[in-house]
Protein backbone atom coordinates (compact mmCIF):
# COMPACT_ATOMS: atom_id res chain seq x y z
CA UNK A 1 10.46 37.03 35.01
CA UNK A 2 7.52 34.60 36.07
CA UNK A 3 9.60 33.49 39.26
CA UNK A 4 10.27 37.58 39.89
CA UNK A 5 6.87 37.71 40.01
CA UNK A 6 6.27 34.92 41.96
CA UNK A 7 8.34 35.58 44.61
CA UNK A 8 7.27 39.45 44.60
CA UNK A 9 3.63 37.88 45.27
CA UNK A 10 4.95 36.46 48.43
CA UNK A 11 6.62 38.83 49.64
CA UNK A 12 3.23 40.96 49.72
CA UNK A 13 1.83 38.05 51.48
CA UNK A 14 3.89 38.36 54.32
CA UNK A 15 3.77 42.25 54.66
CA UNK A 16 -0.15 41.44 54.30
CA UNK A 17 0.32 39.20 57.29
CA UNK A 18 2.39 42.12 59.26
CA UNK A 19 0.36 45.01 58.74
CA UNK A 20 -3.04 43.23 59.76
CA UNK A 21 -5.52 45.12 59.17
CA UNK A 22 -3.63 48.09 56.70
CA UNK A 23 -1.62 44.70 54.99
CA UNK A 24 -5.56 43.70 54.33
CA UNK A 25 -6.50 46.56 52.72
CA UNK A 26 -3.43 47.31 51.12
CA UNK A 27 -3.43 43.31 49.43
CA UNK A 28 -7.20 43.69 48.38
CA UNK A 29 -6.11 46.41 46.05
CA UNK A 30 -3.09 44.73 44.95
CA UNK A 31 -5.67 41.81 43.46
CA UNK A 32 -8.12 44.40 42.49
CA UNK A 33 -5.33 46.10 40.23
CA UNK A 34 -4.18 42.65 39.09
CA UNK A 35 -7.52 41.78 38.25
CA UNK A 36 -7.60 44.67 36.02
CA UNK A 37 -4.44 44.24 33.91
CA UNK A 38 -5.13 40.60 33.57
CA UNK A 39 -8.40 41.80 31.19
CA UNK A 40 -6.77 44.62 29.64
CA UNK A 41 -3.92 41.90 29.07
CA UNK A 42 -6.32 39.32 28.07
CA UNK A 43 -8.61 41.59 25.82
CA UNK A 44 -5.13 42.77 23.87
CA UNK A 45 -4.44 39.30 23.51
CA UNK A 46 -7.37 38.37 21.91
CA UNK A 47 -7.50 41.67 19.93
CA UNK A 48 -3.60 40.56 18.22
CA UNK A 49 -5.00 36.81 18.00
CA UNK A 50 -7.99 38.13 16.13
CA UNK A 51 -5.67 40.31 14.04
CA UNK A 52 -3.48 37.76 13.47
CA UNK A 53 -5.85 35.50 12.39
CA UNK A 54 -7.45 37.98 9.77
CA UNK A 55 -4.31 38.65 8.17
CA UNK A 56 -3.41 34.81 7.83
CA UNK A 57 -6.09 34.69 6.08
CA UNK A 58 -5.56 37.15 3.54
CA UNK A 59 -2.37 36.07 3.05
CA UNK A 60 -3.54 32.45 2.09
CA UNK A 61 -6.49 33.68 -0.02
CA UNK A 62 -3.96 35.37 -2.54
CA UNK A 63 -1.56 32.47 -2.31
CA UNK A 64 -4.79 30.02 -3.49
CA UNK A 65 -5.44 32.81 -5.88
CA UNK A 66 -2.21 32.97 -7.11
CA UNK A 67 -1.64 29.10 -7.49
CA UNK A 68 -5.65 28.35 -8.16
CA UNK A 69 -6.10 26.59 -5.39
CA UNK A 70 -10.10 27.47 -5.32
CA UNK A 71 -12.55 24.84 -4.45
CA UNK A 72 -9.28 22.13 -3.74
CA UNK A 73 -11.61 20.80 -0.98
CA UNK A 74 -13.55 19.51 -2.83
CA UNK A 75 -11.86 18.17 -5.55
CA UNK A 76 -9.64 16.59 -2.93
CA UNK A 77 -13.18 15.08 -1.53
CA UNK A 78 -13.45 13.60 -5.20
CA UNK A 79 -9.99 12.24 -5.68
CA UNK A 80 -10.01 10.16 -2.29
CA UNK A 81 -13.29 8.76 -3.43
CA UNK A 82 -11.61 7.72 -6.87
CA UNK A 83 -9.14 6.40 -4.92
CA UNK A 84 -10.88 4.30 -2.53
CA UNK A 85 -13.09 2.71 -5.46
CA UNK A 86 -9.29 2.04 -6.82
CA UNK A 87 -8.67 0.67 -4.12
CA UNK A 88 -11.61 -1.78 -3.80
CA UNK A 89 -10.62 -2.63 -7.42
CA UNK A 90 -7.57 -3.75 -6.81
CA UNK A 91 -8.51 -5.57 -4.00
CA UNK A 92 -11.20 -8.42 -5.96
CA UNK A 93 -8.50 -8.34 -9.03
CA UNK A 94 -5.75 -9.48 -6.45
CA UNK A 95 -8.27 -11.95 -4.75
CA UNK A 96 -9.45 -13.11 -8.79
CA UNK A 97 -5.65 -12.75 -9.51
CA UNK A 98 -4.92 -15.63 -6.45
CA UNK A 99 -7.96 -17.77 -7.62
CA UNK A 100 -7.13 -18.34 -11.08
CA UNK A 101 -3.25 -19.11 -9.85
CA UNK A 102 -4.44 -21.49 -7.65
CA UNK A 103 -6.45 -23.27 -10.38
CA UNK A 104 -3.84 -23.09 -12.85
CA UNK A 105 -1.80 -24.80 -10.31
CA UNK A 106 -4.32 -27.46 -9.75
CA UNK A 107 -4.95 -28.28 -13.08
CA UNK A 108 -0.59 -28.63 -13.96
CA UNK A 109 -0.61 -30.84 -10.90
CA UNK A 110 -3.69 -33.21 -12.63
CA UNK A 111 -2.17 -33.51 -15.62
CA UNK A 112 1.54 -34.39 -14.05
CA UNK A 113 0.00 -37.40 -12.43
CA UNK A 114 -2.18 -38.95 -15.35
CA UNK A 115 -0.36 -39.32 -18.06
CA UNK A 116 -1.77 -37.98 -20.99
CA UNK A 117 -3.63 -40.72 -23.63
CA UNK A 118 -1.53 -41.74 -26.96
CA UNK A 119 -3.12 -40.64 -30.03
CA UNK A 120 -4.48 -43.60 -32.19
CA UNK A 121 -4.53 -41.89 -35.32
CA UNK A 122 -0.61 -42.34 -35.59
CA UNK A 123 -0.81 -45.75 -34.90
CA UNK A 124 -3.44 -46.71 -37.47
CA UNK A 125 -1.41 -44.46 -39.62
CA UNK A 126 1.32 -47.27 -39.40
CA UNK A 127 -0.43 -50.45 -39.82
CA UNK A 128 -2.24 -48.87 -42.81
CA UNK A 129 1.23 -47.94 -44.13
CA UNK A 130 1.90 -51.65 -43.28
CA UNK A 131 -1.04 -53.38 -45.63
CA UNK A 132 -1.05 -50.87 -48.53
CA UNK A 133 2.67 -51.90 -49.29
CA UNK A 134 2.84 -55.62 -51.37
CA UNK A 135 5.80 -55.71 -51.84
CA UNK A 136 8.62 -56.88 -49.21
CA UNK A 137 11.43 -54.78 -49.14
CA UNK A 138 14.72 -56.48 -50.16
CA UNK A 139 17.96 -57.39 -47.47
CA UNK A 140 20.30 -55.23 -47.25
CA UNK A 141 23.90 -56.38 -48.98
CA UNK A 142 25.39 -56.89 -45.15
CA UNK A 143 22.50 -58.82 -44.25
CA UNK A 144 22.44 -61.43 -46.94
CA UNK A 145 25.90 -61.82 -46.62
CA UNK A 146 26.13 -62.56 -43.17
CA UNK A 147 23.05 -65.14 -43.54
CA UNK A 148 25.35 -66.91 -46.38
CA UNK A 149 28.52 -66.95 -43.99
CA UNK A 150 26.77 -68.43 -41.11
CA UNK A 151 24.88 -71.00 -43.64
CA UNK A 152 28.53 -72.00 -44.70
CA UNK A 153 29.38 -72.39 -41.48
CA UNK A 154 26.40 -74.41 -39.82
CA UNK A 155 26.91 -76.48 -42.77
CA UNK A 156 30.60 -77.66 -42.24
CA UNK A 157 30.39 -77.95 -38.53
């Protein structure tokens, strides 16, 4: 249609050209009247746009009402706050969360290379074990008879 047009404009063009001073005349009305259905074409246009637009409107008005949707601005204004404090939060208790893993992991790595100090109080444990007792505890069978064998046998050699 557009290139119809188009090519209909140029045609009047050229008879414009032809007729001189008629195809003058005659082409200065030919805008005039296209002048004039471009705003009656233009002022319908915005009439169905403005239309349009009202009854959009409606329409989503009693689908908020329906699904009470009221005031969602704002409370969507409220929740992206919330979450952006969240957000912050989580932040410093992943950076905390690194810190104390990196100190952990210093302090395993201090106390792999010193070794850690004996306890004493097993050790004194012991020797006091060792003094309180008198009395000597007695060979063993296999014991005094092996010191008996090997007495024989120095003793013959």
């Amino acid at each position: 249609m557009y290139e119809k047009l188009f090519l209909a404009s140029l045609g009047t063009y050229a008879r414009y050209e032809k007729l001189g001073k008629e195809g003058l005349k005659f082409f200065d009305a030919l805008v005039e009247e296209g002048e004039s259905v471009n705003e009656r074409a233009s002022d319908k246009l915005d009439d169905i746009k403005s239309q349009t637009k009202s009854r959009l409107q409606e329409q989503l008005d009693k689908v908020k009402d329906l699904l009470n949707l009221q005031d969602t601005h704002s409370e969507v204004e409220a929740l992206t706050k919330q979450v952006e404090a969240l957000a912050v939060s989580v932040k410093a208790l992943s950076a905390r969360e690194k810190m104390l893993r990196e100190e952990i992991a210093q302090l395993s790595t201090s106390t792999k290379k010193a070794p850690a100090p004996r306890k004493k109080v097993a050790a004194t444990k012991v020797t006091t074990a060792r003094k309180t007792s008198t009395k000597a505890k007695p060979a063993p069978a296999k014991t005094a008879i092996a010191k008996a064998v090997t007495a024989k046998s120095k003793a013959a050699s």
